[in-house]
Protein backbone atom coordinates (compact mmCIF):
# COMPACT_ATOMS: atom_id res chain seq x y z
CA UNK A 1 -9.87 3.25 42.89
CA UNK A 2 -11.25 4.04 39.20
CA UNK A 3 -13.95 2.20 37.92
CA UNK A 4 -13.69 2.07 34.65
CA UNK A 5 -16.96 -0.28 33.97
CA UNK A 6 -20.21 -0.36 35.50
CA UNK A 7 -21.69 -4.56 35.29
CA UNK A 8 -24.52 -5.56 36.65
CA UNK A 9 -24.84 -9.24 35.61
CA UNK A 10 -27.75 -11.49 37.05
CA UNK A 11 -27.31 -15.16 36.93
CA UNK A 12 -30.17 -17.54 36.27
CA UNK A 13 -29.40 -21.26 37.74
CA UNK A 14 -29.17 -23.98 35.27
CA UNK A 15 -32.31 -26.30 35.13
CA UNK A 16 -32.49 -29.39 33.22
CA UNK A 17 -34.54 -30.06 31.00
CA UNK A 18 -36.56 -33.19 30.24
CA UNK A 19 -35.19 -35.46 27.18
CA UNK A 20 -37.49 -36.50 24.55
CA UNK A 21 -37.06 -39.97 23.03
CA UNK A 22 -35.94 -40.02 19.71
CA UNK A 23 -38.16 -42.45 17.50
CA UNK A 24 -36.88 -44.45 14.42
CA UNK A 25 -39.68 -44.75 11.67
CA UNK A 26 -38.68 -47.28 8.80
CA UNK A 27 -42.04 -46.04 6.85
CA UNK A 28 -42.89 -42.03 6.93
CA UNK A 29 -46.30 -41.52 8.94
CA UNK A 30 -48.95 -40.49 6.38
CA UNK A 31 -49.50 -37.25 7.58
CA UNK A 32 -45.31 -36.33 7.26
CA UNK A 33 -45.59 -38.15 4.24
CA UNK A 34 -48.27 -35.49 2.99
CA UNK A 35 -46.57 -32.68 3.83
CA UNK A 36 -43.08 -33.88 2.29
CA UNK A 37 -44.98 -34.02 -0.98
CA UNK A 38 -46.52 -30.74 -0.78
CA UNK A 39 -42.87 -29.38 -0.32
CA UNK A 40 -41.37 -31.25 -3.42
CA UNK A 41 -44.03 -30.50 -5.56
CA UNK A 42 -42.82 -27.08 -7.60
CA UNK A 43 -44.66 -23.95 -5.98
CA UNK A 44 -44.71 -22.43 -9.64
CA UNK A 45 -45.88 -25.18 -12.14
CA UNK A 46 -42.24 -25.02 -14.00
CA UNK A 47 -40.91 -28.66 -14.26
CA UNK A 48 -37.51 -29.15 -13.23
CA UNK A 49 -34.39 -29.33 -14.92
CA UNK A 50 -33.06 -32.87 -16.05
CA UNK A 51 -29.15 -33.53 -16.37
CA UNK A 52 -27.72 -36.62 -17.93
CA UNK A 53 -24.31 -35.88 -16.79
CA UNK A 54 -22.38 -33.80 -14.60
CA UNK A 55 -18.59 -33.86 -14.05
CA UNK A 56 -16.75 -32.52 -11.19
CA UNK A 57 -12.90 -31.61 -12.13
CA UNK A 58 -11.33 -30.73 -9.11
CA UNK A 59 -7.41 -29.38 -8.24
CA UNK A 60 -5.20 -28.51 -5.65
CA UNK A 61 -1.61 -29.57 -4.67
CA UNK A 62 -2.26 -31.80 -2.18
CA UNK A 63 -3.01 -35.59 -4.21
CA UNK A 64 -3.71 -37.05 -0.54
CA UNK A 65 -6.81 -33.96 0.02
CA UNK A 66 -8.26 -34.57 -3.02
CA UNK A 67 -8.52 -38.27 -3.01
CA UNK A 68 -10.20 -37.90 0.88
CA UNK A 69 -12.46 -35.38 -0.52
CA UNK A 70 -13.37 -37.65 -3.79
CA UNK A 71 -14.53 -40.29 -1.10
CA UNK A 72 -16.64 -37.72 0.51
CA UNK A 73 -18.61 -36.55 -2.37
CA UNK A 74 -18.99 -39.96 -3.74
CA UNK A 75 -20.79 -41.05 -0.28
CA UNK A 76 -22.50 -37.88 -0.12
CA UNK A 77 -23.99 -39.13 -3.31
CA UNK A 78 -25.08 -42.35 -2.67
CA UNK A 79 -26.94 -40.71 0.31
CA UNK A 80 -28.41 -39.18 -2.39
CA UNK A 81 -29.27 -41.84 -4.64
CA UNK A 82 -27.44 -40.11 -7.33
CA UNK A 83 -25.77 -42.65 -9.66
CA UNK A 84 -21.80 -42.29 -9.77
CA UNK A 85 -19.88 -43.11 -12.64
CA UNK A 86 -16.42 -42.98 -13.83
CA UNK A 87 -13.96 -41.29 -11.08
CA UNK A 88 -9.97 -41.24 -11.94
CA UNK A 89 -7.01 -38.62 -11.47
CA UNK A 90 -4.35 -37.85 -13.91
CA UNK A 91 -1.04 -40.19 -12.90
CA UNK A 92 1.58 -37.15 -12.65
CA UNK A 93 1.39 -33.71 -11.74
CA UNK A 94 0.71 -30.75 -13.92
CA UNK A 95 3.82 -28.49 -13.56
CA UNK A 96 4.09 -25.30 -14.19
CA UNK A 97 7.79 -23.23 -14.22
CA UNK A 98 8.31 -19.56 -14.37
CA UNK A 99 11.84 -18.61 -14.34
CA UNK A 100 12.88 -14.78 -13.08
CA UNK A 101 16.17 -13.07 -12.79
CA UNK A 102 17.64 -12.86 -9.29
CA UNK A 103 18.26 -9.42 -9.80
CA UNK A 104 15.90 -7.12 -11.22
CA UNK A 105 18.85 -4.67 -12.79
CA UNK A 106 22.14 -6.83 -13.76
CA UNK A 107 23.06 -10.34 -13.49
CA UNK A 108 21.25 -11.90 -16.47
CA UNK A 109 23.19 -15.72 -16.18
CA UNK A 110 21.55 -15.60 -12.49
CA UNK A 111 18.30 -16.68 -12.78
CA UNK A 112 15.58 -18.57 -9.97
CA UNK A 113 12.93 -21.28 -11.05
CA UNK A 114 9.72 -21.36 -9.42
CA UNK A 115 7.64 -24.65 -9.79
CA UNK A 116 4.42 -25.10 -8.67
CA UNK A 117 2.84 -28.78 -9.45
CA UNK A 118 -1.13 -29.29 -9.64
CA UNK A 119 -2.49 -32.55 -9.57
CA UNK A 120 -6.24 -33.44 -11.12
CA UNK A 121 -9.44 -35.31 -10.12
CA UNK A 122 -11.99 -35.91 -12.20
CA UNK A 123 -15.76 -37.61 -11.09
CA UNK A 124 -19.22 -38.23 -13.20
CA UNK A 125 -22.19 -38.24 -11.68
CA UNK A 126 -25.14 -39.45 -14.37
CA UNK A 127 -29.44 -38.93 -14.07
CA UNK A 128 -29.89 -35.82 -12.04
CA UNK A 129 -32.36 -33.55 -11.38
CA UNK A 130 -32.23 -30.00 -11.40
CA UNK A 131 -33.48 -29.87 -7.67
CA UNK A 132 -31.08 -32.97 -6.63
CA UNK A 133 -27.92 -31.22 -8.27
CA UNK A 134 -29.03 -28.18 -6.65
CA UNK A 135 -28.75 -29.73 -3.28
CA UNK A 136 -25.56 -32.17 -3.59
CA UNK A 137 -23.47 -29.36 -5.45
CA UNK A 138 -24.26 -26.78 -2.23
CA UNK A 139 -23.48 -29.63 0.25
CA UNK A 140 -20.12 -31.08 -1.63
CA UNK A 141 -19.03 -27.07 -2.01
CA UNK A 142 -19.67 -25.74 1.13
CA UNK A 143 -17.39 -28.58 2.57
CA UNK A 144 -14.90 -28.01 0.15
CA UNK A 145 -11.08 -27.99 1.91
CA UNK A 146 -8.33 -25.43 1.55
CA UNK A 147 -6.26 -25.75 -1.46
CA UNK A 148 -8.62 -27.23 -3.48
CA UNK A 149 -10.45 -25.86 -6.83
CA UNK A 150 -13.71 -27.11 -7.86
CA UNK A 151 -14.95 -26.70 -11.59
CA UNK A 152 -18.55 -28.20 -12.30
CA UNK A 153 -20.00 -29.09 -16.28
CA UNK A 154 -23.34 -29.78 -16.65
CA UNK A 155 -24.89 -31.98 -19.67
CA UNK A 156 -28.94 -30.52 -19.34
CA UNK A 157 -31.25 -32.94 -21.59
CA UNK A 158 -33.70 -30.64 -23.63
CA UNK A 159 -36.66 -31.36 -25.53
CA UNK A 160 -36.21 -31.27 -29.27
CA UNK A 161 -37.00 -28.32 -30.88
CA UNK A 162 -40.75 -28.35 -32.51
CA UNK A 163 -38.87 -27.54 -35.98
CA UNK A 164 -36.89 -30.33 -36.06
CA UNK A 165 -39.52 -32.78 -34.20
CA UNK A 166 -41.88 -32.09 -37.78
């Protein structure tokens, strides 16, 4: 017989291990409290970003995706105590039509029509910061479905410039 593979394999049993009780806090204990300050506190003095709007435009071809994942990043913000604001989608489908011969050498009165039909999404999220966008926009993208396209616009608020503040 040939042996083509030389395992050795040792097996170590299976032991249980003990479960810890999970404990429900409705206030932080001071010293978690401390150190979840520390952490949101900016490491390099720069203060963060503020937005007074951002709008998520999404599309795909599926009108029944889109409205399940509209749902999801709407709850995903109010987790995040980000304010929502106006959410709609267009009423009818964008269509676009390219027409091609059926033959690429004679035939010209043959012709085929493709159509392909995107529908449109469009949510506004209002009062962020730059730290709180940051986190919702990697959540809501990383869960982002097939067949869906996500476009974000971001209104920043600035200070006013000290030339025109005179």
């Amino acid at each position: 017989m040939l042996k083509l593979f030389n395992f050795t394999r040792t097996l170590t049993p299976i032991v249980p291990r003990p479960v810890q009780a999970i404990r429900w806090y409705t206030e932080p204990s001071t010293s978690l409290a401390n150190a979840i300050q520390q952490q949101q506190q900016p490491a390099c003095g720069v203060p963060d970003k503020l937005y007074s709007r951002v709008e998520l435009q999404m599309k795909g071809i599926d009108p029944e995706v889109m409205k399940s994942y509209a749902l999801f990043a709407k709850t995903a913000a109010e987790h995040l105590d980000i304010e929502v604001g106006k959410h709609w989608a267009l009423r009818k489908a964008v269509k676009d039509r390219l027409t091609l011969l059926k033959s690429v050498h004679i035939y010209k009165k043959h012709r085929v029509q493709y159509e392909v039909r995107n529908f449109y999404r469009f949510m506004h999220f209002h009062k962020l910061t730059g730290s709180t966008l940051d986190t919702f926009l990697e959540y809501i993208e990383r869960n982002l479905p097939e067949g869906i396209a996500l476009k974000v616009t971001k209104v920043e608020i600035q200070d006013l410039p000290e030339h025109l503040g005179k």
